[in-house]
PDB file of N, CA and C in Angstrom:
ATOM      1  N   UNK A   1     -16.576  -2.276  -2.873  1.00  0.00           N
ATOM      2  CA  UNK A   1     -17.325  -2.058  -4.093  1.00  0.00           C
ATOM      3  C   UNK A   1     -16.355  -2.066  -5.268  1.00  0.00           C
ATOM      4  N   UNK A   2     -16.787  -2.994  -6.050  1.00  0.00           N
ATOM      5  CA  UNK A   2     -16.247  -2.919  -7.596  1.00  0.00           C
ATOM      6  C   UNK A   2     -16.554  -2.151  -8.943  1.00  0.00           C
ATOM      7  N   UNK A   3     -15.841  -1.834  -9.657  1.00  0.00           N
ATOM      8  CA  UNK A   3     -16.436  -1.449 -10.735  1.00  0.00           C
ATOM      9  C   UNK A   3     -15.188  -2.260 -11.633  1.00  0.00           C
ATOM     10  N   UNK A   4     -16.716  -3.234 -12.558  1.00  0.00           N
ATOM     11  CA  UNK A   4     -16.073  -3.799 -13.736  1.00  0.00           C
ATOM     12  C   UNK A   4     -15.585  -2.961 -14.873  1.00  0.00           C
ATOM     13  N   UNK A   5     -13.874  -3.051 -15.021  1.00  0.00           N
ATOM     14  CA  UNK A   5     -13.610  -2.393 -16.505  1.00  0.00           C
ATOM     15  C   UNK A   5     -12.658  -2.950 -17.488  1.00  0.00           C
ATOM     16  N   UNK A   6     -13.532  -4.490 -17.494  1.00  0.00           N
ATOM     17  CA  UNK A   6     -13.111  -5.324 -18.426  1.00  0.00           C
ATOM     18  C   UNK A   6     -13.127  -4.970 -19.680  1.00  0.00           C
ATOM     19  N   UNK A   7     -14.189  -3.953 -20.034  1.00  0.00           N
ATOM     20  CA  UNK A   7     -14.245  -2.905 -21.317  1.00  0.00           C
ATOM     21  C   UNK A   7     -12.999  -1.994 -22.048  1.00  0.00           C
ATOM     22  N   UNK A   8     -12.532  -1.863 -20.543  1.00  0.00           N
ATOM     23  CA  UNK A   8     -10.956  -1.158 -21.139  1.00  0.00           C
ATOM     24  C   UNK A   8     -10.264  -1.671 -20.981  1.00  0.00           C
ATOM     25  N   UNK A   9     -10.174  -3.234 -20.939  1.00  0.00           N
ATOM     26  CA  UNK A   9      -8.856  -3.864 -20.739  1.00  0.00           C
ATOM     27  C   UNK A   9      -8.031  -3.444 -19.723  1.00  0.00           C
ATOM     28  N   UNK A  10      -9.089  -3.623 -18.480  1.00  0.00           N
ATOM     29  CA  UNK A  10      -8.098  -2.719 -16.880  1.00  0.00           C
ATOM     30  C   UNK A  10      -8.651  -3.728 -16.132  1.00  0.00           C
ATOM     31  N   UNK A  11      -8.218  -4.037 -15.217  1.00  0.00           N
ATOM     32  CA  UNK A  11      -8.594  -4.588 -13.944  1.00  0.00           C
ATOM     33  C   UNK A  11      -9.405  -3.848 -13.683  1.00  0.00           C
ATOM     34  N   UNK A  12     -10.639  -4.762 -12.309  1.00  0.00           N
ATOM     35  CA  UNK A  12     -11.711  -3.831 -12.071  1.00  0.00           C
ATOM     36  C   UNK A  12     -11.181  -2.770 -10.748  1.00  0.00           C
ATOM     37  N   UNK A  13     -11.619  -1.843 -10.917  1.00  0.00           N
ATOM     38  CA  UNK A  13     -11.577  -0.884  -9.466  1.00  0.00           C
ATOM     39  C   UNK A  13     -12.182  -1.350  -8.119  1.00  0.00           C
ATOM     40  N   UNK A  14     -11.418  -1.609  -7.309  1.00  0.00           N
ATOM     41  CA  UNK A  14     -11.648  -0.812  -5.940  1.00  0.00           C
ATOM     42  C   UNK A  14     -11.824   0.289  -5.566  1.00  0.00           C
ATOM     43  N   UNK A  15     -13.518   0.477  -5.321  1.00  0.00           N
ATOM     44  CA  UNK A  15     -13.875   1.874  -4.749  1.00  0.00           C
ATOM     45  C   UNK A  15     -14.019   2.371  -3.591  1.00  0.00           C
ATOM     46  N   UNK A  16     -14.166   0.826  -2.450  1.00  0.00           N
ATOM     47  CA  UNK A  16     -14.593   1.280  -0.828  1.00  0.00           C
ATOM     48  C   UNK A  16     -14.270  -0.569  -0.732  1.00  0.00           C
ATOM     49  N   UNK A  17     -13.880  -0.696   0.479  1.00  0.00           N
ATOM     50  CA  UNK A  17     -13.835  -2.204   1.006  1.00  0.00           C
ATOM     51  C   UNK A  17     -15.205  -2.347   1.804  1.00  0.00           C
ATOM     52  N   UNK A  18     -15.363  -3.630   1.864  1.00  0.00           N
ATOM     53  CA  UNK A  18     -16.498  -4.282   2.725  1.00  0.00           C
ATOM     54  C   UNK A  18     -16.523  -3.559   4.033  1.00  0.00           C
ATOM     55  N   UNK A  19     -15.481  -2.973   4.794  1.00  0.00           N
ATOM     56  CA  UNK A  19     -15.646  -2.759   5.356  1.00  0.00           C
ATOM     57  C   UNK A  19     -16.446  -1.425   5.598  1.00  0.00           C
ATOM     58  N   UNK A  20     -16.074  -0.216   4.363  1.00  0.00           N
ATOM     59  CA  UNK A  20     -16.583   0.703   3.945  1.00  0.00           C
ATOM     60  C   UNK A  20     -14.902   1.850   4.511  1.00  0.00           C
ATOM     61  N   UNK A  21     -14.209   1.512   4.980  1.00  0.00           N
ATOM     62  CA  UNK A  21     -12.942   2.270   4.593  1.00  0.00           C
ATOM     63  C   UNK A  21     -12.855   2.718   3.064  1.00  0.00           C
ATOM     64  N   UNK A  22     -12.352   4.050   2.791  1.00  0.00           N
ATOM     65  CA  UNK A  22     -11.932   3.905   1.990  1.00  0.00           C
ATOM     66  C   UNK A  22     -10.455   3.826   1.235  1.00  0.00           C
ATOM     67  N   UNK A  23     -10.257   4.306  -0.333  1.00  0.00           N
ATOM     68  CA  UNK A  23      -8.530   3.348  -1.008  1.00  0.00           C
ATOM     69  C   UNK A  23      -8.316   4.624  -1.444  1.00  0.00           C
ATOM     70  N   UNK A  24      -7.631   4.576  -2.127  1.00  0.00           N
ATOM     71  CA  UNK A  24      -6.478   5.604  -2.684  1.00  0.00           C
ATOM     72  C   UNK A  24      -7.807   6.352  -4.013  1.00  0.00           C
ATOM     73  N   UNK A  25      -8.130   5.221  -4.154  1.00  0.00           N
ATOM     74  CA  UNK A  25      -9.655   5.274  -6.106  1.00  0.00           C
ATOM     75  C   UNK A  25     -10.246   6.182  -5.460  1.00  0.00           C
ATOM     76  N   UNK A  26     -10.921   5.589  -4.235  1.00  0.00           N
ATOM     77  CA  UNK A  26     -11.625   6.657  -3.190  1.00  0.00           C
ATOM     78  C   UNK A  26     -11.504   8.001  -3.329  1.00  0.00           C
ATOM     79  N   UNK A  27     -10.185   8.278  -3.009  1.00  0.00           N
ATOM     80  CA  UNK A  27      -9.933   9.625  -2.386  1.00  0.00           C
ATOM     81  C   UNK A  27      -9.739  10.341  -3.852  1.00  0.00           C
ATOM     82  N   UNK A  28      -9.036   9.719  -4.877  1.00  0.00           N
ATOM     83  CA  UNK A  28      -8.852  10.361  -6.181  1.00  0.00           C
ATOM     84  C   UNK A  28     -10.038  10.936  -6.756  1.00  0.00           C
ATOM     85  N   UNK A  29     -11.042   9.453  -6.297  1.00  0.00           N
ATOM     86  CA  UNK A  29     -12.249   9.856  -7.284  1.00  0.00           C
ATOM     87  C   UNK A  29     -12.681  11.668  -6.435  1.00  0.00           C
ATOM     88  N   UNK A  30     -13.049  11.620  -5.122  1.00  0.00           N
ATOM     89  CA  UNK A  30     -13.519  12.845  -4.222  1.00  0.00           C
ATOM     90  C   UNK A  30     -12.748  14.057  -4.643  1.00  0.00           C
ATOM     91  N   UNK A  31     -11.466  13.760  -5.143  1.00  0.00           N
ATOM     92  CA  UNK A  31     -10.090  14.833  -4.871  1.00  0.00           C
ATOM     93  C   UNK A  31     -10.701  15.713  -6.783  1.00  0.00           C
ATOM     94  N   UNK A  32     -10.727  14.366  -7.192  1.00  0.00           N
ATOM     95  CA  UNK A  32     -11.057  15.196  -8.332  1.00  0.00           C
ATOM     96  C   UNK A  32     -12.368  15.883  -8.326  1.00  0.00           C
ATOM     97  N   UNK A  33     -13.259  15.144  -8.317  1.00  0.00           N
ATOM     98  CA  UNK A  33     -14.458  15.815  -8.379  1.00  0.00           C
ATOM     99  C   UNK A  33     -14.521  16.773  -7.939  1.00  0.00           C
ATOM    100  N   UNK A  34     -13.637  17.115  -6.598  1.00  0.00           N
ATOM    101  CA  UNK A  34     -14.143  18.471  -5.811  1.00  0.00           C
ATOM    102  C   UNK A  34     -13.079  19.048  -6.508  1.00  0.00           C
ATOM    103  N   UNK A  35     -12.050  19.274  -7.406  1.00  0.00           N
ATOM    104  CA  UNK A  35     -11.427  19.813  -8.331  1.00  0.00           C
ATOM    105  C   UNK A  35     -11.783  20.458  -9.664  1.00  0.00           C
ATOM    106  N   UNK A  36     -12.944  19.592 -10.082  1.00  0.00           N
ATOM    107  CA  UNK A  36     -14.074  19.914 -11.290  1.00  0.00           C
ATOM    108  C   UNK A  36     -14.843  20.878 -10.757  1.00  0.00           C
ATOM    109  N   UNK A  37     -15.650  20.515  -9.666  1.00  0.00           N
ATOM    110  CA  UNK A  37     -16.473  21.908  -9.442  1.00  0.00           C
ATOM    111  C   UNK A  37     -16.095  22.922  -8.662  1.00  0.00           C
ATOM    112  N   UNK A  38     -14.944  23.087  -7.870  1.00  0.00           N
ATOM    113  CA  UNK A  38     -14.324  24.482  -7.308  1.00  0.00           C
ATOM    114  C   UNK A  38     -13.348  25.373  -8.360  1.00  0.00           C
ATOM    115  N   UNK A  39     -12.856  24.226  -9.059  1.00  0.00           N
ATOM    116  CA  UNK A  39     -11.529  25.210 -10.474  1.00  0.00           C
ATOM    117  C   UNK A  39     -12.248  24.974 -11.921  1.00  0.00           C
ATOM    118  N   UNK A  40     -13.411  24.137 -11.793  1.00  0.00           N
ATOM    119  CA  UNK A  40     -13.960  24.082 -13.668  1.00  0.00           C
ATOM    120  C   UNK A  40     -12.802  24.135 -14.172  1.00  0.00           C
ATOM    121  N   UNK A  41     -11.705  22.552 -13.888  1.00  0.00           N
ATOM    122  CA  UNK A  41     -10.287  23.094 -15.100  1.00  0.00           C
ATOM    123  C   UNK A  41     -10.634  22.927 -15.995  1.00  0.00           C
ATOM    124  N   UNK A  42     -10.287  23.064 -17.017  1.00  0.00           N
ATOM    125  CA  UNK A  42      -9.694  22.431 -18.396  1.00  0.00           C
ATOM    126  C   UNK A  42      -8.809  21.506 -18.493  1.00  0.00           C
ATOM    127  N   UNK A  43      -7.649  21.035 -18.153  1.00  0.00           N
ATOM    128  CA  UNK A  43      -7.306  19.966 -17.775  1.00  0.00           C
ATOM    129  C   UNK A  43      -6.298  19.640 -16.520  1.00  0.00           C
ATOM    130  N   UNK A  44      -6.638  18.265 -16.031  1.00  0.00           N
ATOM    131  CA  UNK A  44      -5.627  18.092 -14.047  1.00  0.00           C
ATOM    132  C   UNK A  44      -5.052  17.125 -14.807  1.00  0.00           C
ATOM    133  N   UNK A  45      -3.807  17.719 -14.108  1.00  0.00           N
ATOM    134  CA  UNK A  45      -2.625  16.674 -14.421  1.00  0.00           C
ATOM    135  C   UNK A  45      -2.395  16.463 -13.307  1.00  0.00           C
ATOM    136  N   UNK A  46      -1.382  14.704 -13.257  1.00  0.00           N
ATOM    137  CA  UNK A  46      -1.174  14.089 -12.335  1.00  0.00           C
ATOM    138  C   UNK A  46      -0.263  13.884 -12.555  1.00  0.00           C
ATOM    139  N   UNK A  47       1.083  14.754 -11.963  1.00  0.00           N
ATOM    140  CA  UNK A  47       2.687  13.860 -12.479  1.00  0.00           C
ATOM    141  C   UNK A  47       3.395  13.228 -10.830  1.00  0.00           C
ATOM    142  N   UNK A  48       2.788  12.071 -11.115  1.00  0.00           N
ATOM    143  CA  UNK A  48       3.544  10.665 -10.526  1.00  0.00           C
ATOM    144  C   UNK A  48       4.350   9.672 -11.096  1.00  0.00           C
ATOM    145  N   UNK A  49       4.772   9.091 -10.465  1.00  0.00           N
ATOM    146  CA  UNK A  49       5.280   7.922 -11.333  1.00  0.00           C
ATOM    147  C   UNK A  49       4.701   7.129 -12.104  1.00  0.00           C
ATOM    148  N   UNK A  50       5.438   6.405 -13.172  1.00  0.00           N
ATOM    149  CA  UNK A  50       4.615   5.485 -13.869  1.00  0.00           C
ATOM    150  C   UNK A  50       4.423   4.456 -13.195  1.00  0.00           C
ATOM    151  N   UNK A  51       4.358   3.945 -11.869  1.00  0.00           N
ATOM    152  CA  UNK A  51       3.603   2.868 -11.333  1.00  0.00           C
ATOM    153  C   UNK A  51       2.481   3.050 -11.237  1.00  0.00           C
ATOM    154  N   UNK A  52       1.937   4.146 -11.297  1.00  0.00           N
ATOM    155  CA  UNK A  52       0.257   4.432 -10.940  1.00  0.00           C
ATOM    156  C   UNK A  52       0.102   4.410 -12.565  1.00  0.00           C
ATOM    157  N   UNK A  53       0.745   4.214 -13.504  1.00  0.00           N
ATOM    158  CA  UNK A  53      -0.290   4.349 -14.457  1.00  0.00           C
ATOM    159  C   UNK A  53      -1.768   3.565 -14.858  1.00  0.00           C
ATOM    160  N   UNK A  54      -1.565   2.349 -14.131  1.00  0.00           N
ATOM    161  CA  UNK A  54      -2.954   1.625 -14.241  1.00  0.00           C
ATOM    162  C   UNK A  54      -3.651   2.564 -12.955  1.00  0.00           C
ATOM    163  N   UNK A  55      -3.518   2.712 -12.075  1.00  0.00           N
ATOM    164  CA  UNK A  55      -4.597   3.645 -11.509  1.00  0.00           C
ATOM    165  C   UNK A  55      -5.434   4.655 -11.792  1.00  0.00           C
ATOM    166  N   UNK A  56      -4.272   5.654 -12.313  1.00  0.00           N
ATOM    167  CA  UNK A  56      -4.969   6.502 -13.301  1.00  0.00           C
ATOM    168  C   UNK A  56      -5.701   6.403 -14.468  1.00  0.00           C
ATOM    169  N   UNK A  57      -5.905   5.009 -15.006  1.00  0.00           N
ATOM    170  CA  UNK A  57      -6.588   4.509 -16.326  1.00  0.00           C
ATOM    171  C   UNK A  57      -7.801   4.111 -15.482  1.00  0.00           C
ATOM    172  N   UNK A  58      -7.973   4.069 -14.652  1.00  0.00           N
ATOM    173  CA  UNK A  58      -8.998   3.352 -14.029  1.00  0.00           C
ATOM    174  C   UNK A  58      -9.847   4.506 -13.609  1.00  0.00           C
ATOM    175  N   UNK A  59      -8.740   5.583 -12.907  1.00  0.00           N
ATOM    176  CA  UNK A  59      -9.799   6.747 -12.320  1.00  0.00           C
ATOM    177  C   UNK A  59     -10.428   7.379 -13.682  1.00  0.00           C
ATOM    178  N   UNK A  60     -10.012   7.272 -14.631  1.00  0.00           N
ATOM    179  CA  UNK A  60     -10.339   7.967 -16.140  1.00  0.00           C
ATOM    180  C   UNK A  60     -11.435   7.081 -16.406  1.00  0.00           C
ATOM    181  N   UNK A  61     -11.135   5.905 -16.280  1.00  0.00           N
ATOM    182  CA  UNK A  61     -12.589   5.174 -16.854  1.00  0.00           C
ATOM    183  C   UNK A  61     -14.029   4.860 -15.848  1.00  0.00           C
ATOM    184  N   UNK A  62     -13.375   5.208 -14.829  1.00  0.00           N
ATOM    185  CA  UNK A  62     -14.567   4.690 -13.462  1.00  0.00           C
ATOM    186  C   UNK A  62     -15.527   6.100 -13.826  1.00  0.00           C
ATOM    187  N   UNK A  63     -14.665   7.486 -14.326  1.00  0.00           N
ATOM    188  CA  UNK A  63     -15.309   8.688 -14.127  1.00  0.00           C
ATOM    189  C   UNK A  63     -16.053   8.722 -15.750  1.00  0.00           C
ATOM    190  N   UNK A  64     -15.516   8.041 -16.799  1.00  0.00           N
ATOM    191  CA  UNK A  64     -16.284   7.847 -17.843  1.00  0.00           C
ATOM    192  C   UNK A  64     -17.713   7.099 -17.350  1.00  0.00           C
ATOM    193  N   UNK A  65     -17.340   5.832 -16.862  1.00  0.00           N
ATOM    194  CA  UNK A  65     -18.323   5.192 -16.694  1.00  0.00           C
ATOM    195  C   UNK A  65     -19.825   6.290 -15.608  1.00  0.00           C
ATOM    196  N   UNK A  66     -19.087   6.587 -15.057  1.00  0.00           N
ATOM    197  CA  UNK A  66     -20.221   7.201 -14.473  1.00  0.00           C
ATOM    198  C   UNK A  66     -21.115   8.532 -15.352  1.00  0.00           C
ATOM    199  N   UNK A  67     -20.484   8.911 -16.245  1.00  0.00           N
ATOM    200  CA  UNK A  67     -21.355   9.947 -17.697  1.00  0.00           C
ATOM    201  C   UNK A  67     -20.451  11.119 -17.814  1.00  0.00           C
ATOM    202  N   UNK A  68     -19.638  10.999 -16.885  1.00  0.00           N
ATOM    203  CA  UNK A  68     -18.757  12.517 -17.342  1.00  0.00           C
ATOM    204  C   UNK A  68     -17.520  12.506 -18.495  1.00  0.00           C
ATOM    205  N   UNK A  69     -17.962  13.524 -19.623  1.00  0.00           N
ATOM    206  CA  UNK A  69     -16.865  13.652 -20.520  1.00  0.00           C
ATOM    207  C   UNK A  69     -15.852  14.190 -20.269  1.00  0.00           C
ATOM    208  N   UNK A  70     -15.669  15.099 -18.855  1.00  0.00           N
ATOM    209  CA  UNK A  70     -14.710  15.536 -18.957  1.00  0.00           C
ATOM    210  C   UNK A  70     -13.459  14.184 -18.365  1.00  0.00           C
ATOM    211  N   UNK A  71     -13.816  13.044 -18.315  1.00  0.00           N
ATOM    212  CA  UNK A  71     -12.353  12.210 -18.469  1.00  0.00           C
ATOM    213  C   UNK A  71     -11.486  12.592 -18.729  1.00  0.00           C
ATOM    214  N   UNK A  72     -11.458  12.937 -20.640  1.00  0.00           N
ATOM    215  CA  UNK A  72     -10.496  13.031 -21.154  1.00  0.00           C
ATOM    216  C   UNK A  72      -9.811  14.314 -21.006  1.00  0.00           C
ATOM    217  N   UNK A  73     -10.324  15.150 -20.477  1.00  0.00           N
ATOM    218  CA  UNK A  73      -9.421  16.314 -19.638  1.00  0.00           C
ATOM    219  C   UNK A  73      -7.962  15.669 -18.574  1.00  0.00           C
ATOM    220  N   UNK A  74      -8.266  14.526 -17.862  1.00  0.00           N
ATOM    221  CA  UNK A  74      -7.380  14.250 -16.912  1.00  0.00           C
ATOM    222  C   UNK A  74      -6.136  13.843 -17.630  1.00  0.00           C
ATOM    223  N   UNK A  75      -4.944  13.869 -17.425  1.00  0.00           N
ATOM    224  CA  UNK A  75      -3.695  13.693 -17.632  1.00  0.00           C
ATOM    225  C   UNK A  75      -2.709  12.963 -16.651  1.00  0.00           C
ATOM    226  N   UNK A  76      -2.529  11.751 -17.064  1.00  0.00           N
ATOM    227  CA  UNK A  76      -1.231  11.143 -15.889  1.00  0.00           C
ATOM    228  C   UNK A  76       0.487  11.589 -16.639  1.00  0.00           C
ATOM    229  N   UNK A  77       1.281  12.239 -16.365  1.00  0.00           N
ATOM    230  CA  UNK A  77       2.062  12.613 -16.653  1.00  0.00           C
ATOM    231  C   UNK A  77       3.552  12.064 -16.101  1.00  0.00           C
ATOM    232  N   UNK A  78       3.626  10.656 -16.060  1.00  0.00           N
ATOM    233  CA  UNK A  78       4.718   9.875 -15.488  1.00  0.00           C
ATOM    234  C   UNK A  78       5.766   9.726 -15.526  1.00  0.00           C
ATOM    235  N   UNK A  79       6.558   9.885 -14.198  1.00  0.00           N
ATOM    236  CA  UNK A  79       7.834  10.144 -14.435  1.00  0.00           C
ATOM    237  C   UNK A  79       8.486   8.647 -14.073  1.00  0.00           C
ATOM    238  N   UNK A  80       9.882   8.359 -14.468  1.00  0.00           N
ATOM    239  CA  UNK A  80      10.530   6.552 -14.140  1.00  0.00           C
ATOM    240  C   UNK A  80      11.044   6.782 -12.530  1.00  0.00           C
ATOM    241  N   UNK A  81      11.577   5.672 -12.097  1.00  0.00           N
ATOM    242  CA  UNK A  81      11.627   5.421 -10.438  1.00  0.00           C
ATOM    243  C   UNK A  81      13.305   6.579 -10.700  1.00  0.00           C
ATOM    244  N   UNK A  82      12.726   7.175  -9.509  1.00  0.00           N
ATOM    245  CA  UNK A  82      13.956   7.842  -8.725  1.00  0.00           C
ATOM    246  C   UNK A  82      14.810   7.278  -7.476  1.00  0.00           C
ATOM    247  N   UNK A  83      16.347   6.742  -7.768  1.00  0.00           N
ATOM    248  CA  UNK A  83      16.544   6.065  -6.829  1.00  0.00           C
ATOM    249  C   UNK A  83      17.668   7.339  -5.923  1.00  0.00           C
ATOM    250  N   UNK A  84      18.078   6.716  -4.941  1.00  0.00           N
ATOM    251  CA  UNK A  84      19.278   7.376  -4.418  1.00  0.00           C
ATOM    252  C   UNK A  84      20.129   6.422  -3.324  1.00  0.00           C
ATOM    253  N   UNK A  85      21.463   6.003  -4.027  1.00  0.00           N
ATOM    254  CA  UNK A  85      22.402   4.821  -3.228  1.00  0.00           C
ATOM    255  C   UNK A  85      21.197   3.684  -3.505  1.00  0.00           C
ATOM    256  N   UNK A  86      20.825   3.347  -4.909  1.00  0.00           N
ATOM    257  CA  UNK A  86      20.269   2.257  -5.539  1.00  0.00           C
ATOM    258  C   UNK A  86      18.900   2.040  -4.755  1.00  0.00           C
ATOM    259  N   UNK A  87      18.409   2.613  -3.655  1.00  0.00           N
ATOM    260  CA  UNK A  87      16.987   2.644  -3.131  1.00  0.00           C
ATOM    261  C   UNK A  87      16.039   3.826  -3.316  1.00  0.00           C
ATOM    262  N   UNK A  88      14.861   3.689  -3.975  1.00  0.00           N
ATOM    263  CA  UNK A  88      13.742   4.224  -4.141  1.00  0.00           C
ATOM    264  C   UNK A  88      13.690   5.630  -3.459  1.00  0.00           C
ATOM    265  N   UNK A  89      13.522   6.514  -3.971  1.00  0.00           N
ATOM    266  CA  UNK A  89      13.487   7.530  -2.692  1.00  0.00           C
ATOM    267  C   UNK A  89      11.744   7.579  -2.556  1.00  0.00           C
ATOM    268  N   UNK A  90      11.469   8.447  -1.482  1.00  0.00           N
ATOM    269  CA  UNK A  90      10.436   8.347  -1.037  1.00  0.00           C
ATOM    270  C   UNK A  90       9.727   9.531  -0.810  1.00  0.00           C
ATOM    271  N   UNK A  91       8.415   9.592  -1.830  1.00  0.00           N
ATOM    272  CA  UNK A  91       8.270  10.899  -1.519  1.00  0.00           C
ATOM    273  C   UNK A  91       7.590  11.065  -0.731  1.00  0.00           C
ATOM    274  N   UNK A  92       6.762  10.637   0.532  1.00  0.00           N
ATOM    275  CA  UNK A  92       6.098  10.275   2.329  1.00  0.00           C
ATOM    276  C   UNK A  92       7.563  11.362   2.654  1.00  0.00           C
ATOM    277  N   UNK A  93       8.424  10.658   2.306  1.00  0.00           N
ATOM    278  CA  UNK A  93       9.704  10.997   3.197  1.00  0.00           C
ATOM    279  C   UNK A  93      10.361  12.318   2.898  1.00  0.00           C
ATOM    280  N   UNK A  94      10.267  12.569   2.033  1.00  0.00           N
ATOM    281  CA  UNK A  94      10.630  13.897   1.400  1.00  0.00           C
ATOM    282  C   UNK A  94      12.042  13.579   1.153  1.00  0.00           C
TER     283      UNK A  94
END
């Protein structure tokens, strides 16, 4: 499943594959929501790297698109690549 967000100048989202697995949008979109109604924040921050920053523009606008204002509560807070001996460290890996 897609959601067009040619409106924000984003690529469209991946929300679930054909197959009905779901993606990372998936789990963000669930992770938050069940974050909105168990903590009613005021605002979730997300400090990842700035490679997800198009992800996070997407989870902000997929959750606009669907009627909720609190979007603009969410925060991506990105940090640059961390290497160690010139390779990526990994945070899976700790």
């Amino acid at each position: 499943t897609l959601v067009d967000l040619e409106a924000y100048d984003l690529i469209p989202a991946l929300v679930k594959k054909s197959d009905g697995a779901t993606l990372y949008m998936t789990r963000d979109l669930a992770a938050v929501f069940y974050r909105k109604r168990t903590y009613d924040f005021d605002q979730c921050l997300y400090v990842v790297g700035n490679e997800q920053s198009v992800h996070f523009k997407q989870l902000k606008a997929v959750i606009k698109e669907m009627g909720y204002d609190w979007y603009e509560d969410i925060h991506h807070i990105p940090f640059g690549l961390i290497t160690q001996g010139g390779k990526k460290l990994s945070t899976r890996k700790g």
